[in-house]
N, C-alpha and C. Protein backbone atom coordinates (compact mmCIF):
# COMPACT_ATOMS: atom_id res chain seq x y z
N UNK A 1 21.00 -6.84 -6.85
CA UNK A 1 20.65 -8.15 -7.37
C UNK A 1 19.20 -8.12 -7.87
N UNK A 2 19.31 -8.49 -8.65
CA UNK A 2 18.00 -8.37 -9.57
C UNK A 2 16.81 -9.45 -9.11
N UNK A 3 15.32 -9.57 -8.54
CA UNK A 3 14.49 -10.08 -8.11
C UNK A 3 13.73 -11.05 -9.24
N UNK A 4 13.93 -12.59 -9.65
CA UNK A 4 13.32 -13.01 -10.80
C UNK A 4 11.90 -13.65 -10.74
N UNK A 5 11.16 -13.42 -11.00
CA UNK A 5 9.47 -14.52 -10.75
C UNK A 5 9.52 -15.14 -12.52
N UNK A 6 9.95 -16.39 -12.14
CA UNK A 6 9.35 -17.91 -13.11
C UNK A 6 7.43 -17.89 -13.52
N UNK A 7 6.80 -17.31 -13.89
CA UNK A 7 5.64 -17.68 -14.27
C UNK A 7 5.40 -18.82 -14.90
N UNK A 8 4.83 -20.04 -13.95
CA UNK A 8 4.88 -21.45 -14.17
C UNK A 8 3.70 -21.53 -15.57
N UNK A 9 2.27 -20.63 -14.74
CA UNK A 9 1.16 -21.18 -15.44
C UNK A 9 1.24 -20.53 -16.83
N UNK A 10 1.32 -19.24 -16.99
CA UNK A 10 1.46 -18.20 -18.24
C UNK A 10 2.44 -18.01 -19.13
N UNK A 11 3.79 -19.08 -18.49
CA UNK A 11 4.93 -18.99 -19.17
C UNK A 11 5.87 -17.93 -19.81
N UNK A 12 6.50 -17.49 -18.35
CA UNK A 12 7.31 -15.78 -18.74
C UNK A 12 7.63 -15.68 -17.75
N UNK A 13 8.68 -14.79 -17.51
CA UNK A 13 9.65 -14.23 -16.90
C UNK A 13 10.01 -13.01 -16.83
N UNK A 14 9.48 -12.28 -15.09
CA UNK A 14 9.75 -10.49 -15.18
C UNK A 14 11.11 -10.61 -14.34
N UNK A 15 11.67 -9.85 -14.12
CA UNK A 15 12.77 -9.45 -13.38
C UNK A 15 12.76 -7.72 -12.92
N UNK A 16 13.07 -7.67 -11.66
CA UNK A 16 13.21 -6.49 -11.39
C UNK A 16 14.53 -6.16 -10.35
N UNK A 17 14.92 -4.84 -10.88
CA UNK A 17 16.34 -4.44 -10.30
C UNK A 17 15.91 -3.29 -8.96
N UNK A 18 15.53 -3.66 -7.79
CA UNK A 18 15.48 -2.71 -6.45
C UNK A 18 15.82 -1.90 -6.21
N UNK A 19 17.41 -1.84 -6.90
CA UNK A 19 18.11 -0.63 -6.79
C UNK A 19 18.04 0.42 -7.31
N UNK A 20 17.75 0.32 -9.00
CA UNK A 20 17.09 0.75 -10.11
C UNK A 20 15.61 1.44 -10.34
N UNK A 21 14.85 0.15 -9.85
CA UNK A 21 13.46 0.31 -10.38
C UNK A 21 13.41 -0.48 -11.62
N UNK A 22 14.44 -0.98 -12.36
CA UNK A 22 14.07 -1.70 -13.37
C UNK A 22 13.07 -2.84 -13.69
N UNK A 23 12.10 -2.69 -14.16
CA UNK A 23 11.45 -4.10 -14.71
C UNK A 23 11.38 -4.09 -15.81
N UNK A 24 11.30 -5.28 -16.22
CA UNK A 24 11.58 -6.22 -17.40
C UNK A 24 10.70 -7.52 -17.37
N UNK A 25 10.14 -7.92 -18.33
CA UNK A 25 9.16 -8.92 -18.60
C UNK A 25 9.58 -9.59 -20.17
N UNK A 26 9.92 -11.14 -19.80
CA UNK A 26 9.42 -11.71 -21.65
C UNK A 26 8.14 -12.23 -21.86
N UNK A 27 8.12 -12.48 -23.50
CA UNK A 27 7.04 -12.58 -23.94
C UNK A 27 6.88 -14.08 -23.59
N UNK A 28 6.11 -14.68 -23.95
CA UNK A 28 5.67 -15.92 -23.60
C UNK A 28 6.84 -17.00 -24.10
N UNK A 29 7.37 -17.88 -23.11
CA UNK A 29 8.39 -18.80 -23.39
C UNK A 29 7.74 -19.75 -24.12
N UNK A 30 8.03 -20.13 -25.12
CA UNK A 30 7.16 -21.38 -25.90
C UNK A 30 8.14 -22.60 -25.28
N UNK A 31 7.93 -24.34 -25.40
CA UNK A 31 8.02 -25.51 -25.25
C UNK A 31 9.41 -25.58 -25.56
N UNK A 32 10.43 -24.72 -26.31
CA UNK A 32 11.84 -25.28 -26.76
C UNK A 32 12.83 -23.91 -25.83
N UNK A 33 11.59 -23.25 -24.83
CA UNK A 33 12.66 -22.05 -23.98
C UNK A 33 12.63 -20.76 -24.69
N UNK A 34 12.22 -20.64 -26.01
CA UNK A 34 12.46 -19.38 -26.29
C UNK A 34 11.01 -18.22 -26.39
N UNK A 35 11.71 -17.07 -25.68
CA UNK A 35 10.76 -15.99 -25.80
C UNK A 35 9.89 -15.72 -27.65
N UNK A 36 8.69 -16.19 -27.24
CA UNK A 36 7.88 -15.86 -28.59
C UNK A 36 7.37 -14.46 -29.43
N UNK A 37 7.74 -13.77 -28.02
CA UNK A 37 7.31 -12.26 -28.32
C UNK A 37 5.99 -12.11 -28.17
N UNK A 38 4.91 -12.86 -27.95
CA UNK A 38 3.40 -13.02 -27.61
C UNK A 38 4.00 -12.15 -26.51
N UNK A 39 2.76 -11.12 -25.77
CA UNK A 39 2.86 -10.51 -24.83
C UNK A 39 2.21 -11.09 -23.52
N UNK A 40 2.63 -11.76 -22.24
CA UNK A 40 1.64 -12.39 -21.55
C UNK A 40 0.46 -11.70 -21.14
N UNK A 41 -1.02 -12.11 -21.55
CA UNK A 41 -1.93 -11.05 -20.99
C UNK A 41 -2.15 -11.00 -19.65
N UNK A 42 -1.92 -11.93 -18.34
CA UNK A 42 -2.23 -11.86 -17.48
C UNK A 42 -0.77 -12.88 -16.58
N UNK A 43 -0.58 -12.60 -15.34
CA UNK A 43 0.35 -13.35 -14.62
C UNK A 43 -0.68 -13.98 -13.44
N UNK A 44 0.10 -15.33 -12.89
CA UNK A 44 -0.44 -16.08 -11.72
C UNK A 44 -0.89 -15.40 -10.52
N UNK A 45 0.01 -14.39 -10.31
CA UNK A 45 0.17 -13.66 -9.60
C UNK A 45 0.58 -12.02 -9.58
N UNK A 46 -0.22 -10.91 -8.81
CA UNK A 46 0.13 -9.44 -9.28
C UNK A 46 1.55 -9.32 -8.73
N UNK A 47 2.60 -8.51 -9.74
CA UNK A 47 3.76 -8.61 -9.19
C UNK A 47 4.21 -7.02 -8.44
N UNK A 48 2.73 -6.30 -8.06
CA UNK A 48 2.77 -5.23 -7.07
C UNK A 48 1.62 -5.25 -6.41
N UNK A 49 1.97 -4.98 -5.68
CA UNK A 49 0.58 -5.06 -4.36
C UNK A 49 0.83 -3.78 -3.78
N UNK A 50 -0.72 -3.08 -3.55
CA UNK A 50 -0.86 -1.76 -3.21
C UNK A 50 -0.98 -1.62 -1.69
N UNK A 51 -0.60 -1.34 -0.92
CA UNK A 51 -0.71 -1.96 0.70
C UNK A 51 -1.30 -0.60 1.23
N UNK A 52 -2.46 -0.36 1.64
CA UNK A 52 -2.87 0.97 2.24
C UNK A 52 -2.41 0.98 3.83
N UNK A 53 -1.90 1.70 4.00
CA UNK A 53 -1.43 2.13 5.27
C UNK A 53 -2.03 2.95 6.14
N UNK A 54 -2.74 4.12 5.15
CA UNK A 54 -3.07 5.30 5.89
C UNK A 54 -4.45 4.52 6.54
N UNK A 55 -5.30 5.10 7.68
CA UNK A 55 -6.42 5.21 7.68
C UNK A 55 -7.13 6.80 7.84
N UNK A 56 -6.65 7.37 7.88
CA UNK A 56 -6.81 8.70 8.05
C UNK A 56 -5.68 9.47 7.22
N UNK A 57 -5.61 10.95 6.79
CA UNK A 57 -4.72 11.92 6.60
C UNK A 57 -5.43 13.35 7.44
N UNK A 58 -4.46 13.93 8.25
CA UNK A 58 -4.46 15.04 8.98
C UNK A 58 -4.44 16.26 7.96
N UNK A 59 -3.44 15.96 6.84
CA UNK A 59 -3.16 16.92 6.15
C UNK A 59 -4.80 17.30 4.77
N UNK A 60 -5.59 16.25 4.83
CA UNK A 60 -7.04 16.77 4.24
C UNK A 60 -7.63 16.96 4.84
N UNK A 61 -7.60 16.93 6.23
CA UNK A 61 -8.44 17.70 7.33
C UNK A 61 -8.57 19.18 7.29
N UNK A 62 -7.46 19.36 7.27
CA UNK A 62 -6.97 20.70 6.98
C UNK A 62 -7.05 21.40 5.55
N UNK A 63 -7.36 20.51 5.20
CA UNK A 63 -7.10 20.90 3.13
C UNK A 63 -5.91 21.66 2.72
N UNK A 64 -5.00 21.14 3.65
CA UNK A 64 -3.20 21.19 2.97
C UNK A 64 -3.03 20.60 1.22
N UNK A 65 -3.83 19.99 1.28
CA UNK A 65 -3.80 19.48 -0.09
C UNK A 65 -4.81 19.89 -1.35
N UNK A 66 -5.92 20.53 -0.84
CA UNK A 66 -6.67 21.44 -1.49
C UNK A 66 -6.08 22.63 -1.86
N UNK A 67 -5.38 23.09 -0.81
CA UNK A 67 -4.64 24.68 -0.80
C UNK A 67 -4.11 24.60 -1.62
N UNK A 68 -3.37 23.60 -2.36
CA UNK A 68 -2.28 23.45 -3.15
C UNK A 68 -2.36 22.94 -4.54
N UNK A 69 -3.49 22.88 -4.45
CA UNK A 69 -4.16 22.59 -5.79
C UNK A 69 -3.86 20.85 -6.23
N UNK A 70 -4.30 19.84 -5.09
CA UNK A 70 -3.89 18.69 -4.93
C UNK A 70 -5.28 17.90 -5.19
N UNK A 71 -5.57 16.65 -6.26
CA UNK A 71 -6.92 16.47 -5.72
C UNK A 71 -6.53 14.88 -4.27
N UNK A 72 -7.31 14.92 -3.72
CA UNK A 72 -7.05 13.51 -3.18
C UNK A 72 -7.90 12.57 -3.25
N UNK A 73 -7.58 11.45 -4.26
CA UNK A 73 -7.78 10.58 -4.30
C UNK A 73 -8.37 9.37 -3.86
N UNK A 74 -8.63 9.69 -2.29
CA UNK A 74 -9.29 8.52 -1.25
C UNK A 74 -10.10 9.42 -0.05
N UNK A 75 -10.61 10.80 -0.63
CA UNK A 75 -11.97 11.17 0.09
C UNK A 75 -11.19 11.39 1.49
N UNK A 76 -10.49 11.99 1.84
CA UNK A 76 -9.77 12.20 3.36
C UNK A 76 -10.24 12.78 4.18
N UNK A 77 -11.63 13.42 3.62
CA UNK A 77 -12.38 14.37 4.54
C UNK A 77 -13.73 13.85 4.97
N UNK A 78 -14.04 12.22 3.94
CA UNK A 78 -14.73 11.53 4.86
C UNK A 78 -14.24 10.31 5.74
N UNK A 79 -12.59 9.90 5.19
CA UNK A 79 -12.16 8.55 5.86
C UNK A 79 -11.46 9.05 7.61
N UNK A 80 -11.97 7.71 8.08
CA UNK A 80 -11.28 8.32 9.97
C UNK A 80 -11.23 6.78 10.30
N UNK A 81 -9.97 6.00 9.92
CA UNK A 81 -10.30 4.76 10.30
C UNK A 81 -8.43 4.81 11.09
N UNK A 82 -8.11 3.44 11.38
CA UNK A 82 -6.88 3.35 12.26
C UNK A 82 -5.62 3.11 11.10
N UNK A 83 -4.60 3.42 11.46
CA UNK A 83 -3.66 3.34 10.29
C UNK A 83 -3.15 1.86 10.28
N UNK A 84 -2.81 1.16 9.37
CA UNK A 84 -1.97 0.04 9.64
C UNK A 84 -1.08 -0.33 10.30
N UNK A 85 -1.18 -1.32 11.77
CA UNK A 85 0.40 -1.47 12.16
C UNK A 85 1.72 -2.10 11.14
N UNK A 86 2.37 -1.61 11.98
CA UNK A 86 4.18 -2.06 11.12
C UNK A 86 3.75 -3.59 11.36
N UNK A 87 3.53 -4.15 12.48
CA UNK A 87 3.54 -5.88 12.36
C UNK A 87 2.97 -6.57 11.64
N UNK A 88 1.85 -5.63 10.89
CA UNK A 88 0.62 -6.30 9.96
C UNK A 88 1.10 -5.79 8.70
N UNK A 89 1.56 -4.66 8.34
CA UNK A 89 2.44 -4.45 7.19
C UNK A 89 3.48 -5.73 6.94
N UNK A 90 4.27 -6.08 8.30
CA UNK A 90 5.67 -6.96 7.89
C UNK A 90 5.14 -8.51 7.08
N UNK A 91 3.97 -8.45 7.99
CA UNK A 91 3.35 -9.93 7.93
C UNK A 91 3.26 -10.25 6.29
N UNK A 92 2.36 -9.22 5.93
CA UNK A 92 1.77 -9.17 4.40
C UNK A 92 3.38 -8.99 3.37
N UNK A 93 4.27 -8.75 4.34
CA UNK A 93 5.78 -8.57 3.39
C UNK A 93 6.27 -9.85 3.58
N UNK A 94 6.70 -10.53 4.26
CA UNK A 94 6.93 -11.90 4.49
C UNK A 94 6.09 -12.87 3.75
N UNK A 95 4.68 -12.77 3.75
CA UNK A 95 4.43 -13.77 3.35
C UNK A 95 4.25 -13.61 2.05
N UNK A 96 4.25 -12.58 0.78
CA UNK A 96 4.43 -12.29 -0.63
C UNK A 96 5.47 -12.31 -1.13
N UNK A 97 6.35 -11.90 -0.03
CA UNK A 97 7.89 -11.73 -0.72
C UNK A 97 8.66 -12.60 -1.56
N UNK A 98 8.29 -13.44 -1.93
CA UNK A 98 8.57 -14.35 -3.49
C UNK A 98 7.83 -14.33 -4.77
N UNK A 99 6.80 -13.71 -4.54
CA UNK A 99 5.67 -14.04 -5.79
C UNK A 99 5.55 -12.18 -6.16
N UNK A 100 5.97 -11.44 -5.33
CA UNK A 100 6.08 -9.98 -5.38
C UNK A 100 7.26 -9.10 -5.96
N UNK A 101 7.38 -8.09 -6.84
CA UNK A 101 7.86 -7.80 -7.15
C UNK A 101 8.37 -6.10 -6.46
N UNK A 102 7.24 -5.58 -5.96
CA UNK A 102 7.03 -3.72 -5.42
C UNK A 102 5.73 -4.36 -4.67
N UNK A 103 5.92 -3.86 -3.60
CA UNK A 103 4.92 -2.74 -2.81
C UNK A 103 4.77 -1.57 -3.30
N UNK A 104 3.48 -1.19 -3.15
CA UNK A 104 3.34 0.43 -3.53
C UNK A 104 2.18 0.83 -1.86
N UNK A 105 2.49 2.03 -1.25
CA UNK A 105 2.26 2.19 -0.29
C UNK A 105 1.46 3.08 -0.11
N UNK A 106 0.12 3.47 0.32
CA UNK A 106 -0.87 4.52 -0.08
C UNK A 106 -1.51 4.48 1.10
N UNK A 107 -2.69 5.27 1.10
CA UNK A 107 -3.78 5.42 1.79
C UNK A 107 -4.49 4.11 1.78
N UNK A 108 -5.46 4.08 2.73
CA UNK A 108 -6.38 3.02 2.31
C UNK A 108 -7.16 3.55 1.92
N UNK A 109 -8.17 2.72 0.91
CA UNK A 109 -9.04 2.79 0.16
C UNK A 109 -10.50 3.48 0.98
N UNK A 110 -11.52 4.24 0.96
CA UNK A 110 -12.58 4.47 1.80
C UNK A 110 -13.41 3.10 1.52
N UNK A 111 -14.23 2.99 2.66
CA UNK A 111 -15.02 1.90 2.59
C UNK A 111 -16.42 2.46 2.36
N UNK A 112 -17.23 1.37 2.27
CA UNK A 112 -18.37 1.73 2.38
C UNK A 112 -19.04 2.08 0.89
């Protein structure tokens, strides 16, 4: 079943298929319903949210990922923080889960 977000303020409509991966976006609905083909430049809301999970990786400790000719992306050989719990993950899923389209699931970001 395909996931639909109404964009009230920007006027458009993405849809995405879960099963698939499909997304799909129209162009700006003008006043009589129909797609104008204008491209929306911006939505109310991001319809993916990047949720960092990691606080650490074991495997750049080691430079498992150097060995391999990997670069990484979030400095793993200076980050040492706690990983995200599942209850604080669910929370942030529950309470987006209408205005959201994907999670995307990563490291966290280094601070500082």
């Amino acid at each position: 079943m395909n996931q639909t977000i109404v964009d009230q303020k920007y006027h458009f409509i993405s849809m995405f298929n879960p099963k698939t991966g499909a997304y799909v976006r129209t162009g700006i609905i003008n006043e009589h319903g129909l797609d104008t083909g204008v491209d929306p430049s911006m939505a109310s809301f991001p319809h993916l949210i990047d949720v960092g999970i990691m606080g650490h990786c074991m495997h750049g400790k080691i430079l498992l990922c150097a060995k391999a000719v990997l670069g990484c992306y979030q400095s793993s050989l200076a980050v040492e923080e706690t990983n995200l719990r599942l209850d604080d993950f669910l929370e942030i899923a529950i309470h987006f889960k209408v205005k959201v389209n994907q999670f995307s699931l990563a490291r966290k970001a280094p601070t500082g």
